[in-house]
Protein backbone atom coordinates (compact mmCIF):
# COMPACT_ATOMS: atom_id res chain seq x y z
CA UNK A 1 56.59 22.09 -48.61
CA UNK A 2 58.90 24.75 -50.23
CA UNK A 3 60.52 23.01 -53.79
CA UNK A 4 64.12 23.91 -54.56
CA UNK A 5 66.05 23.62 -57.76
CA UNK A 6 69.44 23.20 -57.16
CA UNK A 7 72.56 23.34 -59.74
CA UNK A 8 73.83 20.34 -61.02
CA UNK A 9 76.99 20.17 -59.13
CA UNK A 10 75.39 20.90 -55.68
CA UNK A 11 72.41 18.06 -56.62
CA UNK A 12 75.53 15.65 -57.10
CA UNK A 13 77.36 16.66 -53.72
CA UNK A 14 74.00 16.23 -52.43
CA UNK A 15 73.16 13.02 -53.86
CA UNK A 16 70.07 13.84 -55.22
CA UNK A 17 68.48 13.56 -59.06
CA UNK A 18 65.96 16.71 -59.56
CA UNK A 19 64.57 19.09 -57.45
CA UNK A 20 64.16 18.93 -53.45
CA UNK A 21 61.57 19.65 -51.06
CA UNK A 22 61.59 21.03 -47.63
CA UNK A 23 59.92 21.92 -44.94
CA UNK A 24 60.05 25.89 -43.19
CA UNK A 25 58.77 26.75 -40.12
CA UNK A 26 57.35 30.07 -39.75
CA UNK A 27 58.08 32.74 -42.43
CA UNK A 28 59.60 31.85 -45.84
CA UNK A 29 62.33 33.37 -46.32
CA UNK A 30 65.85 33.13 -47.83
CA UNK A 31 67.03 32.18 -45.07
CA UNK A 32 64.48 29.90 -43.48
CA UNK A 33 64.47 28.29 -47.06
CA UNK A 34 68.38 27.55 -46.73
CA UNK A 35 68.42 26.86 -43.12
CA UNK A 36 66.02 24.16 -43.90
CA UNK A 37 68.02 23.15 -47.56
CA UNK A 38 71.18 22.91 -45.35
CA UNK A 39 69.67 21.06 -41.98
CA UNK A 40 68.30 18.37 -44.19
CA UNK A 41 71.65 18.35 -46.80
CA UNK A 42 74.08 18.83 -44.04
CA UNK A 43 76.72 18.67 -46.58
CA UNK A 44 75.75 21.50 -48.84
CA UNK A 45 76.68 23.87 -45.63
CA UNK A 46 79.28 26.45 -46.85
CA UNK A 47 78.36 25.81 -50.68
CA UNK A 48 75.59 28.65 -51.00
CA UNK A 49 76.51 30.96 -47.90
CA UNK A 50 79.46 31.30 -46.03
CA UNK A 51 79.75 28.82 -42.93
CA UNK A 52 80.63 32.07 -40.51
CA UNK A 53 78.51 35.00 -42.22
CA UNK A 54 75.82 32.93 -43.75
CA UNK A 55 75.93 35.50 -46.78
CA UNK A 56 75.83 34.15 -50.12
CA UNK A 57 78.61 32.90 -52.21
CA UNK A 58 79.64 35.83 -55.05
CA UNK A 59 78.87 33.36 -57.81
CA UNK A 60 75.54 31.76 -56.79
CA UNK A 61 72.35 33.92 -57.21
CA UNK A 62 68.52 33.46 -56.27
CA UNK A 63 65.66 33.11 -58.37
CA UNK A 64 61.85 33.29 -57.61
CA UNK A 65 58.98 33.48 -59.84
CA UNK A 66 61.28 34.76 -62.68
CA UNK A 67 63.23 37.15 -60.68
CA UNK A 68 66.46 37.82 -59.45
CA UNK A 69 66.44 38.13 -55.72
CA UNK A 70 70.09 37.60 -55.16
CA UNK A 71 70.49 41.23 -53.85
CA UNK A 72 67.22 41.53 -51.88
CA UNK A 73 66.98 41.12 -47.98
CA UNK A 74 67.54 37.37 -46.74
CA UNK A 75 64.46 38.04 -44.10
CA UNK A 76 62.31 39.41 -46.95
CA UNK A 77 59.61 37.35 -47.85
CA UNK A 78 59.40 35.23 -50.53
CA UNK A 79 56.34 35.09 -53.05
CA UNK A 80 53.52 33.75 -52.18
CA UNK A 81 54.14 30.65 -54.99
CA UNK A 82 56.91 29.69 -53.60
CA UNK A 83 55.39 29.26 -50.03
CA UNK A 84 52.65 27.22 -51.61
CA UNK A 85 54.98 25.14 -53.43
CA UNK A 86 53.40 26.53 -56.82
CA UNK A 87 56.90 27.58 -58.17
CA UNK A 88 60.56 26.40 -56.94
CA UNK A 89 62.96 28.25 -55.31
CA UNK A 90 65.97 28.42 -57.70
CA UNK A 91 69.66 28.76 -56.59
CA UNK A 92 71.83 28.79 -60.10
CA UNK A 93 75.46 28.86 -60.09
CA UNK A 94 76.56 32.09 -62.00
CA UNK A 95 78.80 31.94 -64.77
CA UNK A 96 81.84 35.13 -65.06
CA UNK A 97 83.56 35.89 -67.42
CA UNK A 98 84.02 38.29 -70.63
C-alpha cells in the first residue's frame, strides 16, 4: 500500500480528508504511483499530468523521503520507504511568483 499526500485543493476535488492509499502493481514508480492515484480518483486525471502526455503539470512537484524528485525519470524507482508505505509520496502544488 503506497500512502500519498495530496494538496488541499486536489484532496477536495477528490473528496477526501488526509492522505490516500493505493495499491501498485509491479515496480513503484512515478508513474505506477499516479496511474494507480488516478484509476482509483478518476477525477484527479489531467490535474497532476497532462491527459495526452502524461507529463507533469509546471506547477506541481514530487516529493519523497525529503527530496525533490520532480525532475527525475517517471520509471525511476522510488525509495524503498515509500514502497513499504514507511513514508508518503508527496505531490505539493508549487507556488510562483517574485
Amino acid at each position: 500500500m503506497i500512502r500519498v499526500v495530496l494538496p488541499a485543493h486536489l484532496r477536495k476535488l477528490a473528496h477526501v480528508d488526509g492522505e490516500v492509499q493505493v495499491d501498485v502493481e509491479g515496480p513503484v514508480t512515478q508513474r505506477s504511483v499516479l496511474d494507480a492515484l488516478e484509476a482509483r480518483y478518476p477525477m484527479l486525471r489531467g490535474t497532476i499530468r497532462d491527459h495526452t502526455t502524461h507529463k507533469r503539470r509546471a506547477f506541481v512537484r514530487f516529493f519523497a523521503c525529503q527530496q525533490d524528485l520532480s525532475h527525475e525519470s517517471p520509471d525511476a524507482p522510488l525509495p524503498e520507504a515509500i514502497a513499504s508505505g514507511a513514508e508518503p509520496f508527496l505531490v505539493i502544488g508549487a507556488i510562483a511568483g517574485g
